[in-house]
C-alpha atoms as a PDB file:
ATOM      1  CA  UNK A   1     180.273 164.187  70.450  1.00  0.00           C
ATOM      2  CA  UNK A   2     181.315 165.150  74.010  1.00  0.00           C
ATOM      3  CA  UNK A   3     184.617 167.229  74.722  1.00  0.00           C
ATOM      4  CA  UNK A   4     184.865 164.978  77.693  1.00  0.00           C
ATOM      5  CA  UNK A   5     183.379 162.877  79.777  1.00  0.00           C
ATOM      6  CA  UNK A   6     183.708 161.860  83.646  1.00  0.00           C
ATOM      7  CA  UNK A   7     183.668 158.087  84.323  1.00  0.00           C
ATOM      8  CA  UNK A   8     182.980 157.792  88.194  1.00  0.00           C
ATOM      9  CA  UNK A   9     185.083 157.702  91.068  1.00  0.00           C
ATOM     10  CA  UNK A  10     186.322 154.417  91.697  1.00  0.00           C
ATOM     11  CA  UNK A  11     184.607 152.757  89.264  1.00  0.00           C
ATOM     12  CA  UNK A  12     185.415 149.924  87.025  1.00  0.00           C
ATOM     13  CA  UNK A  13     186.079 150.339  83.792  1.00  0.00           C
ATOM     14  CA  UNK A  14     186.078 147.641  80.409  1.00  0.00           C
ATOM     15  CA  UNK A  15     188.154 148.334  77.456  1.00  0.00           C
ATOM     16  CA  UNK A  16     185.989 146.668  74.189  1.00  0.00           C
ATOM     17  CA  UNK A  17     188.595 145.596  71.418  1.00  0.00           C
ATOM     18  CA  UNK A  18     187.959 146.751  68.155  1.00  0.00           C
ATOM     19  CA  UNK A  19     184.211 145.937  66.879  1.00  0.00           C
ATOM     20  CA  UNK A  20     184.298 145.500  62.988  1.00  0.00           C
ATOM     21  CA  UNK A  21     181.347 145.587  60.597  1.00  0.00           C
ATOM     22  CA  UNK A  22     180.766 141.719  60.201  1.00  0.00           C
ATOM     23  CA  UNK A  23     176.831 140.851  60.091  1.00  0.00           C
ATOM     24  CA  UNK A  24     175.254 137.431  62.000  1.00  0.00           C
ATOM     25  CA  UNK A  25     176.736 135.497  58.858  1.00  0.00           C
ATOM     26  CA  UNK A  26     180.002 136.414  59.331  1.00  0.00           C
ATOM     27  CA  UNK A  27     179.791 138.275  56.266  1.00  0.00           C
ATOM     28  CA  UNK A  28     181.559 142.519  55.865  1.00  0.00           C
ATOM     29  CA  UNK A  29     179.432 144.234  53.432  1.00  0.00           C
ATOM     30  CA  UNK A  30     181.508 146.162  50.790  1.00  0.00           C
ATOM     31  CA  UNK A  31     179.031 149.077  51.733  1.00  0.00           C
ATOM     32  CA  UNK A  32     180.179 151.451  54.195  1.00  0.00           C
ATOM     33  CA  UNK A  33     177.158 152.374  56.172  1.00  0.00           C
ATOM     34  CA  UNK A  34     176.058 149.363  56.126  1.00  0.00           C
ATOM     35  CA  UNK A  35     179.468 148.210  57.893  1.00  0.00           C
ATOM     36  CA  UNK A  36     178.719 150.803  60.546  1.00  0.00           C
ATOM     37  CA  UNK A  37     176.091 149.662  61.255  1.00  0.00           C
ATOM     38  CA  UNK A  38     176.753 146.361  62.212  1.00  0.00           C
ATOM     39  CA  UNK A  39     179.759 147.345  63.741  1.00  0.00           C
ATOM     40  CA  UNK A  40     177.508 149.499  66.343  1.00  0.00           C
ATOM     41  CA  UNK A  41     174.745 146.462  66.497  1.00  0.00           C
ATOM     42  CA  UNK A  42     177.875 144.345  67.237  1.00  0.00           C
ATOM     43  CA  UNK A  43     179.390 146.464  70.072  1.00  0.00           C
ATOM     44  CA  UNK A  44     175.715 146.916  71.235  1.00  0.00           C
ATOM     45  CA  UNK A  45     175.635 142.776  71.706  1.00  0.00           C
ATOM     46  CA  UNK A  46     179.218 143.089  73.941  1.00  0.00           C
ATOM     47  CA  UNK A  47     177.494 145.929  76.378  1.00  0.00           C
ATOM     48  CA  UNK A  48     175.163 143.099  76.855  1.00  0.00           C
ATOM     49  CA  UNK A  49     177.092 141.037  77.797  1.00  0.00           C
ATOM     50  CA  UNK A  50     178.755 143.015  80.240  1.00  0.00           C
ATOM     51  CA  UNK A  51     175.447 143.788  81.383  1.00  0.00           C
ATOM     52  CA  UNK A  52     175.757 147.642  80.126  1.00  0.00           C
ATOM     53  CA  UNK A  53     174.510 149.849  78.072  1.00  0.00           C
ATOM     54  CA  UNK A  54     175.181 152.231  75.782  1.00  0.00           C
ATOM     55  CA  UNK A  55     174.792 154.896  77.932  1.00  0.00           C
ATOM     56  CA  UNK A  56     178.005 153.552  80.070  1.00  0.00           C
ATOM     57  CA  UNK A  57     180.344 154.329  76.942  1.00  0.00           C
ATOM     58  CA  UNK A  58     182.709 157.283  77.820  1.00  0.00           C
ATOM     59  CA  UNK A  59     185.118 157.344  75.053  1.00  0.00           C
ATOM     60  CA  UNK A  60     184.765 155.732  71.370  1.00  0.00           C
ATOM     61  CA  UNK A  61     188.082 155.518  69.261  1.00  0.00           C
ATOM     62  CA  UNK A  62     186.368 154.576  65.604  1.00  0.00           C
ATOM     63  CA  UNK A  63     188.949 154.035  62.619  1.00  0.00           C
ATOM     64  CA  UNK A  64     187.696 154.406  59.366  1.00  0.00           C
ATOM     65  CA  UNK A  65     189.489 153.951  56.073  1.00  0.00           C
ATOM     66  CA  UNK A  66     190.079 156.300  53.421  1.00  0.00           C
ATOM     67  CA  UNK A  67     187.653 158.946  55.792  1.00  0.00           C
ATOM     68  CA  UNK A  68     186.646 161.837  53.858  1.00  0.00           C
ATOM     69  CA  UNK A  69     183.753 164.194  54.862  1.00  0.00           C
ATOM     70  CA  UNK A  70     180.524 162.086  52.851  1.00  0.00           C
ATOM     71  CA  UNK A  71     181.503 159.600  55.770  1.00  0.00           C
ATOM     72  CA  UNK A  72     180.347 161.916  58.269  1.00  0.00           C
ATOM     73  CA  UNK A  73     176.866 162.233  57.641  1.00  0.00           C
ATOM     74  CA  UNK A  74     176.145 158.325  58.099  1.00  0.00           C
ATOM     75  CA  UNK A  75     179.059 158.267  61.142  1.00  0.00           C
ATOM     76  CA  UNK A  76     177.197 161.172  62.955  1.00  0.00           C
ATOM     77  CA  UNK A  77     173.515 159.153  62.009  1.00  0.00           C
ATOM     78  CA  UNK A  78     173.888 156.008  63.904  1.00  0.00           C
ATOM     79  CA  UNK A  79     176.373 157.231  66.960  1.00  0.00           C
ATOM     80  CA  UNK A  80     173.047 159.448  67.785  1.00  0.00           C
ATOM     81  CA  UNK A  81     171.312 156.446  66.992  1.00  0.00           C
ATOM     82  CA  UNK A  82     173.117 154.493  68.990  1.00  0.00           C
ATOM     83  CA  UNK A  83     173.488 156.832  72.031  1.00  0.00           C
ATOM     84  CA  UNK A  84     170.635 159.565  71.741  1.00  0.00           C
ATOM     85  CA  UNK A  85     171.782 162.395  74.361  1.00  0.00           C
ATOM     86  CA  UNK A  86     174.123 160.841  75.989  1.00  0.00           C
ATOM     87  CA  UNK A  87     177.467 160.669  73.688  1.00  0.00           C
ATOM     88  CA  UNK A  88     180.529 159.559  74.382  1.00  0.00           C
ATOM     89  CA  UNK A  89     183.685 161.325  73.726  1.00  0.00           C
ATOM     90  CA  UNK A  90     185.355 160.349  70.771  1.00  0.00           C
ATOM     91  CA  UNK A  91     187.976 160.048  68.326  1.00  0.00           C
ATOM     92  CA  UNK A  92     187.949 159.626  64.747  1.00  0.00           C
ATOM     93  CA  UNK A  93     190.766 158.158  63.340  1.00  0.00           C
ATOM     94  CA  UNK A  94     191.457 158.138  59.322  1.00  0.00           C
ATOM     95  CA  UNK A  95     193.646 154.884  58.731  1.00  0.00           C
ATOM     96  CA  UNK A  96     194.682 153.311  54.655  1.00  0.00           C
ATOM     97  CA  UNK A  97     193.451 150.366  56.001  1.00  0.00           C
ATOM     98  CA  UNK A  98     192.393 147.698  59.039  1.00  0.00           C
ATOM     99  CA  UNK A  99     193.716 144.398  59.586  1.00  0.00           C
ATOM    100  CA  UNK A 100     191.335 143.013  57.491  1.00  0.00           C
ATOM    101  CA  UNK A 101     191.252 144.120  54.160  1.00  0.00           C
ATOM    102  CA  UNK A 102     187.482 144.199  53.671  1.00  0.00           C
ATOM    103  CA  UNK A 103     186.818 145.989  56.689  1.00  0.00           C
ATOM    104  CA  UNK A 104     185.896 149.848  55.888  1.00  0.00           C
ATOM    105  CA  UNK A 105     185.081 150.853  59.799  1.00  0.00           C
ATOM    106  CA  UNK A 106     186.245 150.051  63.416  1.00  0.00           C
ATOM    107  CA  UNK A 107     185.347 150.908  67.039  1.00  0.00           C
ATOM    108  CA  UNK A 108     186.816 150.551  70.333  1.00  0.00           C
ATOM    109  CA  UNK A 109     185.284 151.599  73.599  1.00  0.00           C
ATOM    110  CA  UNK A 110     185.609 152.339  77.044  1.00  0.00           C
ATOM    111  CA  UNK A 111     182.700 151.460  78.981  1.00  0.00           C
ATOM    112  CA  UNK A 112     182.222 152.663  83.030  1.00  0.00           C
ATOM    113  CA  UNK A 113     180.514 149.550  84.647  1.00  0.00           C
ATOM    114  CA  UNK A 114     179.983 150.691  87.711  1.00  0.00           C
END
């Protein structure tokens, strides 16, 4: 991840609600990487529709539940995946649970559009 990142100067900025882990069915896998997944496809689909891409992401706030360290490995996997050189900073935040009980992982972004 990055320590920080600088979104520019006068620049507008989007704030992306929380992105959960449902697939095109509507459907939350009871598999965890499999829920990130998704979740990263899905948040990929609302950059394009704000006409941006990933790249444009300067902070990530992803809540996962019951987090231990084996989580990391597949977390780590698809943000590089997802962003190749160019990471975000982020925050990882351990939580008992998200407001839907199924749901294992969440994201929120903030994405520099201009």
């Amino acid at each position: 991840y990055s320590t920080a990142v600088i979104a520019p100067a006068g620049g507008r900025l989007a704030f992306v609600s929380g992105q959960g882990g449902r697939d095109e069915t509507g459907t939350l896998s009871p598999d965890f990487a499999t829920q990130v997944r998704h979740t990263y496809a899905n948040l990929g689909a609302v950059l394009t529709a704000l006409g941006a891409g990933p790249e444009q992401v300067v902070k990530l706030t992803v809540y996962v539940v019951d987090h231990d360290m084996s989580k990391l490995g597949v977390l780590t996997e698809t943000v590089i995946a997802t962003f190749g050189r160019t990471l975000p900073a982020q925050t990882l935040v351990g939580v008992p649970k998200l407001a839907i009980d199924e749901m294992l992982f969440e994201v929120e972004a903030v994405v520099a559009l201009d």
